[in-house]
N, C-alpha and C. Protein backbone atom coordinates (compact mmCIF):
# COMPACT_ATOMS: atom_id res chain seq x y z
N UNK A 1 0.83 -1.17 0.00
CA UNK A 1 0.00 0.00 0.00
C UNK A 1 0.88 1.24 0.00
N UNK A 2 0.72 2.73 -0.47
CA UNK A 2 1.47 3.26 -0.61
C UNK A 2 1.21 4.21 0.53
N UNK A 3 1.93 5.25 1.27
CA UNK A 3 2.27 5.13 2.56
C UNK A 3 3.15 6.41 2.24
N UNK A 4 3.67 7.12 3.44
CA UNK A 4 4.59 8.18 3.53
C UNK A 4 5.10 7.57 4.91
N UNK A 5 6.42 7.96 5.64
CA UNK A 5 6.95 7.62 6.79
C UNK A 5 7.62 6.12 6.76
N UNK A 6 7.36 5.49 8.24
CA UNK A 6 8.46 4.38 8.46
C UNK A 6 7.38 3.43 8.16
N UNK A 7 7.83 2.44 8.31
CA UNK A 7 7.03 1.54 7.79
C UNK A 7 5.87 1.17 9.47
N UNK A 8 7.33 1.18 10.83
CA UNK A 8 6.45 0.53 12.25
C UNK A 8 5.67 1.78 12.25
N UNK A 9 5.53 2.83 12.06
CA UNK A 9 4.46 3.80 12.24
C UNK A 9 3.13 3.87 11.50
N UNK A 10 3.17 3.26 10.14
CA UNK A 10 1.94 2.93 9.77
C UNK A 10 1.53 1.49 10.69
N UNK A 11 2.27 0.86 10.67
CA UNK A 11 1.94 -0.78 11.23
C UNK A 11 1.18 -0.29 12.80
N UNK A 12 1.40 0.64 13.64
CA UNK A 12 1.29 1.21 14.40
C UNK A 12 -0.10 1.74 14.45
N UNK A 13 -0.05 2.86 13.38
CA UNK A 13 -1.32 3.22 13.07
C UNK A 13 -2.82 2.09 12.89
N UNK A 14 -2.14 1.69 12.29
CA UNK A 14 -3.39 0.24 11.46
C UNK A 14 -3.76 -0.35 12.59
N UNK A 15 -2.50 -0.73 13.92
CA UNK A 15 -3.48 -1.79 14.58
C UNK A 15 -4.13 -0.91 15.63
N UNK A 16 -3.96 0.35 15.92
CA UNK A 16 -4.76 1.55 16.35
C UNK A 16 -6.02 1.37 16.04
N UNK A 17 -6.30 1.06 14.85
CA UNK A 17 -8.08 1.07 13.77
C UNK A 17 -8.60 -0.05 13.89
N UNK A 18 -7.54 -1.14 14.20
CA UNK A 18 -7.95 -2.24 13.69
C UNK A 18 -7.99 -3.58 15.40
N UNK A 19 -8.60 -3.11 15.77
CA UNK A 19 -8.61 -3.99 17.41
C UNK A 19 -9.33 -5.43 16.99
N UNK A 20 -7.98 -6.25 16.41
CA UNK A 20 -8.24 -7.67 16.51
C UNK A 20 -8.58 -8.18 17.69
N UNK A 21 -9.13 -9.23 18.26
CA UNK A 21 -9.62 -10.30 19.15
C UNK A 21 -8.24 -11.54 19.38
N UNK A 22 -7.51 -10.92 18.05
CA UNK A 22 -6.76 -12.40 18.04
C UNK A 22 -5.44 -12.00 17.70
N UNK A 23 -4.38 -12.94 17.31
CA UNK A 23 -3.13 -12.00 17.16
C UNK A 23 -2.68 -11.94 15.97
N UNK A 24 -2.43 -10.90 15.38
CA UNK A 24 -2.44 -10.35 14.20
C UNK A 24 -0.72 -9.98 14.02
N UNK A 25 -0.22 -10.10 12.93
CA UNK A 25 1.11 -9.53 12.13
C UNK A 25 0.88 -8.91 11.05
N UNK A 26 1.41 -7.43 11.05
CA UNK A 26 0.60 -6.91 10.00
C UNK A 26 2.55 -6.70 9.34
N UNK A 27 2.58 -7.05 8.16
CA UNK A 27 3.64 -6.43 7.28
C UNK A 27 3.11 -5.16 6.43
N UNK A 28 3.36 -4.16 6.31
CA UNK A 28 2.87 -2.78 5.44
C UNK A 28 4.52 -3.00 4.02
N UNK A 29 4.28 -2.75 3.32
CA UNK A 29 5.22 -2.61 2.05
C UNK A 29 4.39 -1.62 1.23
N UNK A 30 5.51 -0.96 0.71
CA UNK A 30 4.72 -0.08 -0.48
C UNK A 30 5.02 -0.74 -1.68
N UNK A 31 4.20 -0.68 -3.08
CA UNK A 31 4.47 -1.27 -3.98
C UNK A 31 5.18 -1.67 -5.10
N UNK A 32 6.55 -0.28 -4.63
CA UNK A 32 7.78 -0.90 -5.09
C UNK A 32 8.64 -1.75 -4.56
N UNK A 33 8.61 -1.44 -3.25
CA UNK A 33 9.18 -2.62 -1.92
C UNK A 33 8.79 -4.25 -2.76
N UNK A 34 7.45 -3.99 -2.51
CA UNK A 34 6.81 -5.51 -3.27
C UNK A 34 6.96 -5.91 -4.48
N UNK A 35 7.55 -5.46 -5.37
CA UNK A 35 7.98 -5.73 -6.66
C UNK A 35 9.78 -6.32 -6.60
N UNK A 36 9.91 -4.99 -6.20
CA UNK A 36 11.68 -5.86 -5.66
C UNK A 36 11.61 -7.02 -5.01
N UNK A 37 11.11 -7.51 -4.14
CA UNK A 37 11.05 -8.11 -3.13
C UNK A 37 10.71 -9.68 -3.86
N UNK A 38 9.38 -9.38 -4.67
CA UNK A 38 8.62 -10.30 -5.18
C UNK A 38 10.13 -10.89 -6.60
N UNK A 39 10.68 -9.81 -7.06
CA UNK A 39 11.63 -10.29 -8.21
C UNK A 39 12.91 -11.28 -7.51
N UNK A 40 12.66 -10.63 -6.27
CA UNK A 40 13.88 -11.19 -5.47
C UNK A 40 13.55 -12.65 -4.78
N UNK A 41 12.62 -13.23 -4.77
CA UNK A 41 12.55 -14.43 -4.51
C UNK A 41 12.07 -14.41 -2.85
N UNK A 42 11.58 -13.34 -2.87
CA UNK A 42 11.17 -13.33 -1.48
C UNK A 42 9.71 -14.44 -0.99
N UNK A 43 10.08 -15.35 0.06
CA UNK A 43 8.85 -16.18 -0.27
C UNK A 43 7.43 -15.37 0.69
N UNK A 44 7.55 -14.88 1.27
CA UNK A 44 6.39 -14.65 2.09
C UNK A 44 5.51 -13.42 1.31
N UNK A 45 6.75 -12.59 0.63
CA UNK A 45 5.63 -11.64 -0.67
C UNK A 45 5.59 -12.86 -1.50
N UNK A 46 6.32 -13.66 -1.84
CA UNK A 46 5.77 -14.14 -3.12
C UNK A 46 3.67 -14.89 -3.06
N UNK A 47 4.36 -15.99 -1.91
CA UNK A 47 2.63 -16.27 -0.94
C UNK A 47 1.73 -15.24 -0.97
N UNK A 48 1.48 -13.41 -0.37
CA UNK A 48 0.94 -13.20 -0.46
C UNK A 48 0.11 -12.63 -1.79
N UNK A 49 1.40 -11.99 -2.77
CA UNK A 49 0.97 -12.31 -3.80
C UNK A 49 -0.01 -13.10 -4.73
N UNK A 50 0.58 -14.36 -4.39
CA UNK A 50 0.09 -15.45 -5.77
C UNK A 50 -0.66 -16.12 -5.01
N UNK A 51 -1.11 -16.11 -3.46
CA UNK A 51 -2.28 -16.88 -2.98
C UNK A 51 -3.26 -15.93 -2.14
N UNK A 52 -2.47 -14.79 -1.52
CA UNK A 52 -3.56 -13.86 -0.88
C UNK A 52 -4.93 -12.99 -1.15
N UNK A 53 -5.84 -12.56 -0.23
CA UNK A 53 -7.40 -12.25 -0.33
C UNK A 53 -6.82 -11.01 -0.11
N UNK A 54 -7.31 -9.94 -1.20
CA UNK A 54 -7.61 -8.36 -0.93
C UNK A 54 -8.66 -8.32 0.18
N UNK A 55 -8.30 -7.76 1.11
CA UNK A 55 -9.56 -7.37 2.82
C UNK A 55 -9.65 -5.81 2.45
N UNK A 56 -9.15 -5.49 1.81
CA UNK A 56 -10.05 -4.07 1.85
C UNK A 56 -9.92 -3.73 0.42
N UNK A 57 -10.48 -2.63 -0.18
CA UNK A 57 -10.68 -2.00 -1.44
C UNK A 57 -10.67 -1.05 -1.73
């Protein structure tokens, strides 16, 4: 998602909004991060990529 600042300060922000019940890991990347990342063989972008659910819109 694209974002201004550090990355733990949005992550920060989000779970501010977002009062899970349960325990949550939120990774924030902006979408060049995720392109490098994804070219780079990264497996956990690659997973969310090529198997993950858009939760918001």
């Amino acid at each position: 998602m694209p974002f201004e600042g550090r990355h733990l300060a949005m992550i920060r922000d989000m779970r501010q909004h977002c009062l899970a019940p349960f325990p949550l890991d939120l990774l924030v990347r902006r979408p060049e991060e995720v392109e490098i990342r994804y070219r780079g063989g990264d497996p956990v972008v690659r997973a969310a990529v090529d198997h993950g659910e858009v939760l918001h819109g």
